[in-house]
Protein backbone atom coordinates (compact mmCIF):
# COMPACT_ATOMS: atom_id res chain seq x y z
CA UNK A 1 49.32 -33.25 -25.86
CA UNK A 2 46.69 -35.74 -25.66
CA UNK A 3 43.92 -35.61 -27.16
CA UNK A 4 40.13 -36.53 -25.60
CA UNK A 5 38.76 -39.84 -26.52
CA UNK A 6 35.83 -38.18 -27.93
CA UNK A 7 38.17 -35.98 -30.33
CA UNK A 8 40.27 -38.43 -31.44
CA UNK A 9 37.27 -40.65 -32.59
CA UNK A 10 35.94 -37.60 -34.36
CA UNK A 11 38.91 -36.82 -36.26
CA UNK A 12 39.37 -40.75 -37.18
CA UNK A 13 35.76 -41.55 -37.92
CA UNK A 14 34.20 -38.58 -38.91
CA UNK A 15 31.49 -38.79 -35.98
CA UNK A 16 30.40 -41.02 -33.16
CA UNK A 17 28.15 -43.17 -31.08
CA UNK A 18 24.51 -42.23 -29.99
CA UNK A 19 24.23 -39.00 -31.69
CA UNK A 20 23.57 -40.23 -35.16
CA UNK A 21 20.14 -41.59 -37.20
CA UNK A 22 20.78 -43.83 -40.51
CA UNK A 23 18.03 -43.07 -43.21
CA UNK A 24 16.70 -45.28 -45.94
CA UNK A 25 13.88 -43.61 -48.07
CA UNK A 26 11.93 -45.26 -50.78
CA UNK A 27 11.82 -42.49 -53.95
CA UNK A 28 9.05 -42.37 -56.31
CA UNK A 29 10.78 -42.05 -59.75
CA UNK A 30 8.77 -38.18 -60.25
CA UNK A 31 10.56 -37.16 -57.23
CA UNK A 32 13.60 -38.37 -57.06
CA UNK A 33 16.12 -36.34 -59.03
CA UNK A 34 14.21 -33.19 -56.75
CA UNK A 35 14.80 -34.89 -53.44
CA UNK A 36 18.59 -35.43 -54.24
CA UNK A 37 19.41 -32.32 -54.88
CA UNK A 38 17.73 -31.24 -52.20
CA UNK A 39 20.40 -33.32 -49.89
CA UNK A 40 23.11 -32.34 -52.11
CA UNK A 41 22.07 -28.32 -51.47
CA UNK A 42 21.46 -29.32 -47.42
CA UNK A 43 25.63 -30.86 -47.55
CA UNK A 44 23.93 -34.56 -46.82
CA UNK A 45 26.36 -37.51 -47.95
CA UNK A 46 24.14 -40.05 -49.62
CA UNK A 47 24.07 -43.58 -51.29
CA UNK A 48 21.06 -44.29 -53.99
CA UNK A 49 20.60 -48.31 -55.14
CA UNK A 50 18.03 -49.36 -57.04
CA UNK A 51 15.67 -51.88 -55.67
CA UNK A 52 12.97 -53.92 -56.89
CA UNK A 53 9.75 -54.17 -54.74
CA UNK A 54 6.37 -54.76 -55.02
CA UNK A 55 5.08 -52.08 -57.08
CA UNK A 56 8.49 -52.74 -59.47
CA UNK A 57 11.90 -51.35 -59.86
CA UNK A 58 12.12 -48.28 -57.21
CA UNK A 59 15.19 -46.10 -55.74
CA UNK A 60 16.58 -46.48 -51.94
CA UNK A 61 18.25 -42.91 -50.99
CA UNK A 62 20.46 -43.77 -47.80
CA UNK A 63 22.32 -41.21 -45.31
CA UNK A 64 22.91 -40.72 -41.84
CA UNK A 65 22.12 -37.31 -40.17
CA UNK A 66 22.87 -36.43 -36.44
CA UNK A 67 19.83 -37.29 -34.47
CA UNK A 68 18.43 -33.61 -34.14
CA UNK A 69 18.77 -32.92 -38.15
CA UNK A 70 16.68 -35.52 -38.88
CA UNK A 71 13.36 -33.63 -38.27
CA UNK A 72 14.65 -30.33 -40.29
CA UNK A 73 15.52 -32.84 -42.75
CA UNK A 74 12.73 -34.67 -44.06
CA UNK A 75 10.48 -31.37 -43.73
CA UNK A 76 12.77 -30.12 -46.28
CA UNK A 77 12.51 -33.20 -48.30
CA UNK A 78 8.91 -33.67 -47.87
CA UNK A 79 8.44 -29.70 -49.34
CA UNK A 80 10.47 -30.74 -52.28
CA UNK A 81 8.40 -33.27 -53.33
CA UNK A 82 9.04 -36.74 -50.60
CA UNK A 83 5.74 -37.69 -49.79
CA UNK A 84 4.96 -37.91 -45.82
CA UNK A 85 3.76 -41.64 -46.00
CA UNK A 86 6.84 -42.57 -47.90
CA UNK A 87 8.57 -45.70 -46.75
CA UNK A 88 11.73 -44.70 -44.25
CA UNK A 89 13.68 -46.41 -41.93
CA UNK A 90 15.80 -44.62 -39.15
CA UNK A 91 17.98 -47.05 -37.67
CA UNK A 92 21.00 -46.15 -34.82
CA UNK A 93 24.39 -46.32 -36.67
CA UNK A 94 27.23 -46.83 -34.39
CA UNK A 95 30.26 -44.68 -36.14
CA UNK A 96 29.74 -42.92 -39.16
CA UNK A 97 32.30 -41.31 -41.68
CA UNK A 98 31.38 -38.23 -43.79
CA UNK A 99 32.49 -35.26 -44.71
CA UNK A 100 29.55 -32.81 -43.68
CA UNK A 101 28.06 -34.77 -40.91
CA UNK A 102 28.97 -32.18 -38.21
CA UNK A 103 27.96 -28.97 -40.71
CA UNK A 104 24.32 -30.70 -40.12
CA UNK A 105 24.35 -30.78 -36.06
CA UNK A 106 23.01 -27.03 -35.34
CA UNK A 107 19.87 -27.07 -37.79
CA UNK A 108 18.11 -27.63 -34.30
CA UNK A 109 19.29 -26.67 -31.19
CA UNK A 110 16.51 -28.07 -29.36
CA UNK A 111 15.12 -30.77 -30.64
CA UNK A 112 17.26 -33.92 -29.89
CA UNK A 113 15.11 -36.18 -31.58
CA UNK A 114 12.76 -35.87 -35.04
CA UNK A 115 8.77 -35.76 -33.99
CA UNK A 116 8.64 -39.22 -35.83
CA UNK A 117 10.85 -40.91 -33.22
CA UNK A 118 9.41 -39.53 -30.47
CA UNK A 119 6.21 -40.77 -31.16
CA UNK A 120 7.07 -44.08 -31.55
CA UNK A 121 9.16 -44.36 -28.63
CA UNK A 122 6.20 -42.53 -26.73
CA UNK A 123 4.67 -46.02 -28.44
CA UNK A 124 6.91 -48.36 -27.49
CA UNK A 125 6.60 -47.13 -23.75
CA UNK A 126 3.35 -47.28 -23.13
CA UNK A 127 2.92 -51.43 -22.98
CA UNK A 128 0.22 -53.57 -23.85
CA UNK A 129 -3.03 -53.79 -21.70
CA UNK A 130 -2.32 -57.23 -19.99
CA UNK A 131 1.29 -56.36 -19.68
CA UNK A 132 0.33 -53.03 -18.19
CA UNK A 133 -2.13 -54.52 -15.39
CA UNK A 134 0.08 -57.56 -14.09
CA UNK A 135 3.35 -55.29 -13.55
CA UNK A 136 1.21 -52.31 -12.19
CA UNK A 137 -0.45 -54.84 -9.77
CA UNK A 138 2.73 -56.71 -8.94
CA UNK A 139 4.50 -53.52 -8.52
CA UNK A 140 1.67 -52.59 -6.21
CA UNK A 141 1.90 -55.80 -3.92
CA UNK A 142 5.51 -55.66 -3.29
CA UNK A 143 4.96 -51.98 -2.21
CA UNK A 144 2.44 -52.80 -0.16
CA UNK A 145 4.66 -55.54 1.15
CA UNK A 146 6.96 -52.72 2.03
CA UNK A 147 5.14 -50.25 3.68
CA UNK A 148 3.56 -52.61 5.80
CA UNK A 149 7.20 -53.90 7.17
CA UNK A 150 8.40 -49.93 7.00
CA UNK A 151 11.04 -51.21 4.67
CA UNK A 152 12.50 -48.58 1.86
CA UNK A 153 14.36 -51.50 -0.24
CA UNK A 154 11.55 -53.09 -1.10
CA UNK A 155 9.71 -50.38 -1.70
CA UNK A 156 12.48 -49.04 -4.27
CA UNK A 157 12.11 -52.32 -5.28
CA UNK A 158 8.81 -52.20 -6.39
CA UNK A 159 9.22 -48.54 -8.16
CA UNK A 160 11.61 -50.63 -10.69
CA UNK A 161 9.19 -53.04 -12.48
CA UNK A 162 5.99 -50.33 -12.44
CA UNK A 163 5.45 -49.16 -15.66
CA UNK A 164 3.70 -45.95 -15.28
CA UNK A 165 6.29 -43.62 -16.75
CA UNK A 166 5.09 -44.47 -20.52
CA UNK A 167 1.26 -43.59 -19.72
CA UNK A 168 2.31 -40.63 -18.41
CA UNK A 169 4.73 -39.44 -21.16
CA UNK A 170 2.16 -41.15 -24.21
CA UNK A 171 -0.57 -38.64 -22.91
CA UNK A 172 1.79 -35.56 -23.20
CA UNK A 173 3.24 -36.58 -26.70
CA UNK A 174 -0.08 -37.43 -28.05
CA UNK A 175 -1.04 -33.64 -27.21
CA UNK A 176 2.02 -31.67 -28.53
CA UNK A 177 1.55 -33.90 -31.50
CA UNK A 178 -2.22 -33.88 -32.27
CA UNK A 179 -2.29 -37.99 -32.05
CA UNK A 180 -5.71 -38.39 -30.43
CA UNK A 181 -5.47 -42.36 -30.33
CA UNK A 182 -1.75 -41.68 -28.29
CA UNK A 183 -3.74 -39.35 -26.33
CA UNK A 184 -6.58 -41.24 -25.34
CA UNK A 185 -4.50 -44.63 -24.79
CA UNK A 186 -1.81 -42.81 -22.36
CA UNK A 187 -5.43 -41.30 -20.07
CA UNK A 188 -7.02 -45.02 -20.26
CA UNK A 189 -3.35 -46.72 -18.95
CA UNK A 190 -3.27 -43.79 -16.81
CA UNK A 191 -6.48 -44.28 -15.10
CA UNK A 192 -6.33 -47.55 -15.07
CA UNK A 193 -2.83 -48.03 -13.48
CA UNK A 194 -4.20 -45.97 -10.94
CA UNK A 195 -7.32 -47.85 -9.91
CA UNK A 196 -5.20 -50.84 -10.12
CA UNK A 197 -2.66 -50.23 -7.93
CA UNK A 198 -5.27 -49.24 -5.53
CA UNK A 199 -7.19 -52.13 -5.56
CA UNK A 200 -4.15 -54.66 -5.39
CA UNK A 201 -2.77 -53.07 -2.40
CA UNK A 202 -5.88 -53.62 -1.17
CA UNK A 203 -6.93 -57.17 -2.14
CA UNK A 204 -2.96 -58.01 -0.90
CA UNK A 205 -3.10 -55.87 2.29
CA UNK A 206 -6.87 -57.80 3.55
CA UNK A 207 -5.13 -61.15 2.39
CA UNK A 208 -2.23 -60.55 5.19
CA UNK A 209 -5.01 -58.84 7.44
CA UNK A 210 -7.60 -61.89 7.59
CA UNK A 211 -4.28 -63.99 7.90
CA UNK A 212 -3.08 -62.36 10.54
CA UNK A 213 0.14 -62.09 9.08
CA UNK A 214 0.76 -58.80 10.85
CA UNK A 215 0.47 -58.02 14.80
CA UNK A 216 -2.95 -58.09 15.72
CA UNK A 217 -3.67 -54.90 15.93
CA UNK A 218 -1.81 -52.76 13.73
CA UNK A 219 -2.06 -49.19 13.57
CA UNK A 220 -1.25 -48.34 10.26
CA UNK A 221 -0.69 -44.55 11.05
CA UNK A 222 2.38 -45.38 13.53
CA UNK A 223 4.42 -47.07 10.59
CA UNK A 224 6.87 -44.32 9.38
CA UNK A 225 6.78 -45.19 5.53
CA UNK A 226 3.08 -45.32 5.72
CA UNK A 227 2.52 -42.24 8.22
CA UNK A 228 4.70 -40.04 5.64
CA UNK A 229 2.39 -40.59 2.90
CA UNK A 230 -0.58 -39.03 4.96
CA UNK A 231 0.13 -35.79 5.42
CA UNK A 232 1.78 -34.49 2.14
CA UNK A 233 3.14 -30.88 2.05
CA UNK A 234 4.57 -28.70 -0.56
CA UNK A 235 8.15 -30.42 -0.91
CA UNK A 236 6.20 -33.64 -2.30
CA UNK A 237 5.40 -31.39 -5.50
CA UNK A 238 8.65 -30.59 -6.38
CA UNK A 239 9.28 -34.70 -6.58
CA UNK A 240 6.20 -34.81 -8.66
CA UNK A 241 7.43 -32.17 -11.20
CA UNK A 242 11.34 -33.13 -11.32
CA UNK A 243 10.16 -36.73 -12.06
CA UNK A 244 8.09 -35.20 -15.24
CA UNK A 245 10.66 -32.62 -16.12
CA UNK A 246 13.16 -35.68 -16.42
CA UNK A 247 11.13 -38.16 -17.65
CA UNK A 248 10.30 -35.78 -20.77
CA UNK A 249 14.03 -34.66 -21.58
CA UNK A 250 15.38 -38.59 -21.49
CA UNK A 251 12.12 -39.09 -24.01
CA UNK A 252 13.19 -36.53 -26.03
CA UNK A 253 16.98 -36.83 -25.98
CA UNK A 254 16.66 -41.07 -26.87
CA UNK A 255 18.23 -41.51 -23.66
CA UNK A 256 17.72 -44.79 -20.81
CA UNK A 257 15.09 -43.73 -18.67
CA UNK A 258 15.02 -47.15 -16.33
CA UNK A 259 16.24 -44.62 -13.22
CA UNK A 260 13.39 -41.83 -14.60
CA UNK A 261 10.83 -44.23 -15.12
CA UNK A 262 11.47 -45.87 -11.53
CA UNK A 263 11.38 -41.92 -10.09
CA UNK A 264 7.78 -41.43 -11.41
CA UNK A 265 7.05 -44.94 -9.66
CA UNK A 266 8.14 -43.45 -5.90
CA UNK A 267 5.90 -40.46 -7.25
CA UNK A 268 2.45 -42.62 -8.09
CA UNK A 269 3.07 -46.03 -6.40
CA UNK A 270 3.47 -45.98 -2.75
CA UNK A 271 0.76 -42.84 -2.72
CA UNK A 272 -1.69 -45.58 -4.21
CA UNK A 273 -0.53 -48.83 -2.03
CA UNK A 274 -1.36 -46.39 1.21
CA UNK A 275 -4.92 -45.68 -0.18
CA UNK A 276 -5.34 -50.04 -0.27
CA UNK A 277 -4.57 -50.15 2.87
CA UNK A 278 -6.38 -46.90 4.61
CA UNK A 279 -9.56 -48.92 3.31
CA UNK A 280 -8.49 -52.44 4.41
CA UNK A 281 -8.14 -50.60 8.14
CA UNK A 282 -11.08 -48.05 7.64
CA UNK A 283 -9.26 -45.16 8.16
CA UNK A 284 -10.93 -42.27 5.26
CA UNK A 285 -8.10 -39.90 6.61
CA UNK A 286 -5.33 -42.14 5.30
CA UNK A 287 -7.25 -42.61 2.14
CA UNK A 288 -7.90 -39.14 2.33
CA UNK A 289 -4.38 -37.89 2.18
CA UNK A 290 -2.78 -40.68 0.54
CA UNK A 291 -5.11 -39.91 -2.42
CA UNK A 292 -3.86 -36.17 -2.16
CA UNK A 293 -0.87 -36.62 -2.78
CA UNK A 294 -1.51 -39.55 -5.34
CA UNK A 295 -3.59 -36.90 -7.50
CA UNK A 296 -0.81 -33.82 -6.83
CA UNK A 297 1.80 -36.06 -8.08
CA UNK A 298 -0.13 -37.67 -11.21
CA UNK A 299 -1.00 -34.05 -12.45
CA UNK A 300 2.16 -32.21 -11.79
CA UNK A 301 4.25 -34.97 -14.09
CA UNK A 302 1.50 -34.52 -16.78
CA UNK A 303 1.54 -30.64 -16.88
CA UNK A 304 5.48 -30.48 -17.07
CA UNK A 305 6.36 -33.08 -19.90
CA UNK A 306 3.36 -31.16 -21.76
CA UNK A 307 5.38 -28.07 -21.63
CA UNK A 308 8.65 -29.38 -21.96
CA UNK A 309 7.78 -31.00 -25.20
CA UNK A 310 6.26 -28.14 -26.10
CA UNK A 311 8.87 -26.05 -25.25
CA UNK A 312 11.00 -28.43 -27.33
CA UNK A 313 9.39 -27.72 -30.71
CA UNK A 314 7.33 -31.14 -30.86
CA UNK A 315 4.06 -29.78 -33.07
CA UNK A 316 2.04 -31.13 -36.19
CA UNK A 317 3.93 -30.02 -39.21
CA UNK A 318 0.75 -28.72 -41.12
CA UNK A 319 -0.68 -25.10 -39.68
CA UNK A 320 -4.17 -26.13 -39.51
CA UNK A 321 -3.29 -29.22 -37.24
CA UNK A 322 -0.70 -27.09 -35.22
CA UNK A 323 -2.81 -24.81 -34.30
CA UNK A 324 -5.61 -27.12 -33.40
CA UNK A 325 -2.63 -28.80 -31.14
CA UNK A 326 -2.28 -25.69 -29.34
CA UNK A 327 -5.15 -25.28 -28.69
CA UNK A 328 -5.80 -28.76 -26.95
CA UNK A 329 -2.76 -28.07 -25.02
CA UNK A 330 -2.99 -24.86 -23.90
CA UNK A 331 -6.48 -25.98 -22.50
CA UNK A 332 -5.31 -29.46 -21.19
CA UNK A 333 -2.51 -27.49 -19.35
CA UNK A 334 -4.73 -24.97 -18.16
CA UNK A 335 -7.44 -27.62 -16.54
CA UNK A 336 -4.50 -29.31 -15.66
CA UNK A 337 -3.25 -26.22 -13.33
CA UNK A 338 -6.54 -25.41 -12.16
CA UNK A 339 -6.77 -28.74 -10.47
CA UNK A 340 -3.46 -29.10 -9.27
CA UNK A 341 -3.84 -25.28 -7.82
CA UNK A 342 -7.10 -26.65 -5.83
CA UNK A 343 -5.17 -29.83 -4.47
CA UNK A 344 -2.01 -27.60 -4.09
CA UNK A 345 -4.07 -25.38 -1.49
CA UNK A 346 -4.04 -28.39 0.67
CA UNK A 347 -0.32 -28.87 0.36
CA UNK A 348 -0.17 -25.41 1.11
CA UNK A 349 -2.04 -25.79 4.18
CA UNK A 350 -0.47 -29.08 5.55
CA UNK A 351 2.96 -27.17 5.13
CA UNK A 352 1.37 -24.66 7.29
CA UNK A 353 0.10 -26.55 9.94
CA UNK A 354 3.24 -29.08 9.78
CA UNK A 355 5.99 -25.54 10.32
CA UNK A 356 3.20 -24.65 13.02
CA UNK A 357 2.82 -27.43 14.99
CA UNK A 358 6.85 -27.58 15.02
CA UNK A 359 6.61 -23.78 16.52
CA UNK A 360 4.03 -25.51 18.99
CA UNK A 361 6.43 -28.21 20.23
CA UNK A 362 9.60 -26.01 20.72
CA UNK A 363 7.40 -23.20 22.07
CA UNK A 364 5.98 -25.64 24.87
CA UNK A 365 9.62 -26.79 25.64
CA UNK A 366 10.39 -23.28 26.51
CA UNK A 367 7.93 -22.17 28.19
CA UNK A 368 8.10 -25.59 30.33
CA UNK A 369 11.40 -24.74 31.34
CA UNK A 370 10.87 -21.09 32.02
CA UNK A 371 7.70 -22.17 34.46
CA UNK A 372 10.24 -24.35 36.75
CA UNK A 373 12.77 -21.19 36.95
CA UNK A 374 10.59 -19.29 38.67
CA UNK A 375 11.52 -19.21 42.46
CA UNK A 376 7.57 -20.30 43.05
CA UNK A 377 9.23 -23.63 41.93
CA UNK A 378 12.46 -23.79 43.44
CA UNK A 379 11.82 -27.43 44.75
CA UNK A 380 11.05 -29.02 41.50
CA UNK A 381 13.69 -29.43 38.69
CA UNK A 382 12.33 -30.25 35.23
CA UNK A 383 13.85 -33.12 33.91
CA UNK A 384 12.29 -34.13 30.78
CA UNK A 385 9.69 -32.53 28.19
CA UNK A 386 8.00 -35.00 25.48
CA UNK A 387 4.99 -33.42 23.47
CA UNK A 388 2.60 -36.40 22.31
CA UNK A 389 -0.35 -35.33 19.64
CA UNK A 390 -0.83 -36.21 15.61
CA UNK A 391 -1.68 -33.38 13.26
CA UNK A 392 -4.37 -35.21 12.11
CA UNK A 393 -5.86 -35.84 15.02
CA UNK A 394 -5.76 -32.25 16.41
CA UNK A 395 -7.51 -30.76 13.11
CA UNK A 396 -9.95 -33.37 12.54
CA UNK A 397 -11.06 -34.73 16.21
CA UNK A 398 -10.14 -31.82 18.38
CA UNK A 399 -7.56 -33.49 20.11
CA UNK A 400 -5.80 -31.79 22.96
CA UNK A 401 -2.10 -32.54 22.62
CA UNK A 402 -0.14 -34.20 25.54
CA UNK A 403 2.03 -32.71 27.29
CA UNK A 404 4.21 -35.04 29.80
CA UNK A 405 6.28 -33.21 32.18
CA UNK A 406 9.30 -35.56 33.97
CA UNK A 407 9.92 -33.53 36.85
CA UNK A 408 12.54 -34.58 40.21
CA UNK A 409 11.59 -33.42 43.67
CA UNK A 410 11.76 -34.51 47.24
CA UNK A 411 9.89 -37.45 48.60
CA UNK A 412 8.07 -34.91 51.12
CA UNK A 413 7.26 -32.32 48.84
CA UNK A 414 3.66 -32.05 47.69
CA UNK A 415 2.16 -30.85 44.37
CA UNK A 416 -1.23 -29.86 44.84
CA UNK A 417 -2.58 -28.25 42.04
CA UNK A 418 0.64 -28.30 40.07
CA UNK A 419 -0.92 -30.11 37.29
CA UNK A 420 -3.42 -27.32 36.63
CA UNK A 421 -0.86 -24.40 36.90
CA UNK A 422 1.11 -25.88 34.24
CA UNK A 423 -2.26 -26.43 32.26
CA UNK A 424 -3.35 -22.53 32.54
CA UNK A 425 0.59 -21.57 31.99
CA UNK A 426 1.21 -23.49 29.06
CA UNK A 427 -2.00 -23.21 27.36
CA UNK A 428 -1.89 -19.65 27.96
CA UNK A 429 1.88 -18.72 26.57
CA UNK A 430 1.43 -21.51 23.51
CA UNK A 431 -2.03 -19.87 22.71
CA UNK A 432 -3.68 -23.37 22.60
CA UNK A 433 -4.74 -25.78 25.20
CA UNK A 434 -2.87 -28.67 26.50
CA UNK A 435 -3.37 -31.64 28.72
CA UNK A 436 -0.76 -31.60 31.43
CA UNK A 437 0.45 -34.71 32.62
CA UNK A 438 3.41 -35.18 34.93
CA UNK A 439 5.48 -37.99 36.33
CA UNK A 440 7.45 -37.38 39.44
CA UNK A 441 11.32 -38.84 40.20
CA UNK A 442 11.61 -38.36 43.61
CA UNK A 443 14.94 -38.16 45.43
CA UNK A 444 16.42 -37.83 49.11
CA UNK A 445 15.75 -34.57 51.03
CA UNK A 446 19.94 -34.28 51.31
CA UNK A 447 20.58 -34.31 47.68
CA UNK A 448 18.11 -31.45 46.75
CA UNK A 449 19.76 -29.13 49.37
């Protein structure tokens, strides 16, 4: 029988790739001899060498632990004696062989990755300032670029190089983990991606404006990539929360989160380029929605890597400071909710009104073709039915939608008053008013009897 590539390099190596931490721990001479055989009691294979550093001669304990012992680990350690500011180094080994390595894998079935790690790759993510600003903005422009041509590549394009997921997950880890600085730096890049984005969609979308690099004219609200931004419904939340769900396991698990980070970019990105460029054109109700769903989507990512992390075990080790973390997080959570539940009303309601103004349209259709079976109407035949009205328009302005009838009859047959007949008759069975208009195909006298 063959045997599966990952079982065969277990058996010859012990255990393999990307699920492994190397540790190197500077002892203090007091506690040394405790911390040993505290790895010697916890089945941990281990090298000690004796170094000399600044403060003299000095002990280096080495071992490698699967990545989700690690944690368990060094809280052991540290109660024996290890002190928490100790010097350690956790590099990525790529094949280790030792005897107990797999008797250490279930010390903790959910964390994937020690509290340590995740904090600095929560770090590492969120980018400096200046780094931040020019790849948010750039990111911004080539969206912009791409709603305005109602092209999807480039704005996939653009989602790549924005680097909004490590705000996002920065904020959530410095909560779990009581690391106010993290905190506060992951809300500031937040915020300030945000405004950012806004304004260079802007600034970009008045430069091809004044420049009349676009058809004079342009309606904004007829472009499909742009006009599906406006109106947001209840489906756009569920984008919003898998891209924080995900984002916050591939944090947690050490895994590539290009693809995650890029998700969280559709979520954020093209929300704020269609803000830009509802107040290049003046149009509050684009801003207006746009900025909805901008809001929706920043809040639902932040609420669901909080919990996931915190579902995940990722606290302060000492009581006092654990409980003071869940504290902050159960009450960042809970504002979080309460102003996600506001925005998620209007969702809510745009759902509504979307499924109703589909209802609208097909009941219309019907009813058109139901009014031209009657034997009143025996010399027309109905042709053609196309509804014309915008949501927004209808809720906001009071709009009467359109109504355009194509209707064949013969050259002498008259329609006196048939326009308002199909006005009361419609309005009446689709319990809201329409505006009737109809365009006639006539056709020889022979061919209709």
């Amino acid at each position: 029988m063959i045997l599966p590539v990952k079982t065969l390099l277990d058996s010859l190596f012990g255990y393999v790739i990307g699920i492994m931490r190397y540790l190197q721990i500077l002892l203090s001479e007091d506690k040394r001899d405790a911390i040993l055989r505290e790895l010697e009691n916890n089945s941990v294979d281990y090298v000690v060498t004796e170094e000399t550093g600044h403060g003299g001669n000095s002990s280096v304990v080495s071992f490698a632990l699967p990545k989700n012992a690690v944690e368990p680990v060094l809280n052991r350690l540290r109660r024996v004696g290890l002190n928490k500011d100790a010097f350690t180094i956790i590099l990525k080994p790529e094949i280790v062989n030792a005897r107990h390595f797999k008797d250490l894998l279930g010390l903790h079935k959910k964390k994937e990755i020690a509290q340590s790690e995740l904090k600095a790759r929560a770090e590492e993510m969120a980018p400096s300032l200046s780094t931040f600003l020019i790849m948010t903005a750039i990111s911004a422009i080539i969206a912009t670029t791409g709603l305005l041509t109602n092209s999807a590549a480039v704005i996939i394009g653009a989602m790549v190089i924005a680097p909004l997921m490590g705000p996002a997950m920065a904020t959530s880890v410095g909560t779990v983990v009581s690391d106010t600085k993290l905190f506060l730096r992951g809300i500031k890049l937040q915020a300030i991606g945000v405004v950012v984005a806004i304004i260079s969609a802007a600034a970009f979308a008045l430069v091809v404006k004044q420049a009349s690099l676009i058809p004079f004219g342009l309606n904004i609200t007829t472009i499909p990539e742009v006009r599906s931004r406006l109106i947001p419904d209840v489906l756009s939340l569920f984008i919003a929360l898998g891209s924080g769900i995900a984002a916050a396991i591939s944090l947690s698990r050490g895994v590539s989160s290009v693809l995650v980070g890029a998700m969280i970019a559709v979520a954020l990105v093209p929300p704020a380029a269609t803000v830009g460029l509802g107040m290049v054109w003046g149009i509050p109700l684009v801003m207006l929605g746009a900025g909805v769903l901008l809001l929706v989507n920043l809040l639902a990512m932040n609420i669901v890597s909080l919990l996931v992390f915190w579902y995940l075990g990722y606290r302060p080790e000492n009581i006092v400071q654990s409980k003071s973390a869940r504290i902050s997080t159960l009450r960042r959570v809970g504002a979080l909710i309460v102003m996600l539940a506001f925005l998620s009303i209007i969702l809510a309601s745009v759902t509504y009104v979307s499924y109703e103004s589909a209802a609208f349209e097909e009941r219309v259709k019907k009813e058109a073709k139901e009014f031209f079976k009657q034997p009143s109407q025996k010399k027309y035949q109905l042709l053609e039915t196309k509804i014309q009205f915008r949501i927004v328009d209808v809720i906001f302005f009071g709009e009467v939608p359109k109504v355009i009838l194509l209707v064949a009859k013969d050259k002498n047959v008259q329609q006196p008053e048939l326009a308002k007949q199909l006005d009361s008759y419609l309005s009446k069975k689709a319990d809201y008013p329409v505006d009737v208009q109809l365009r006639f195909l006539e056709v020889a006298e022979s061919r209709s009897k």
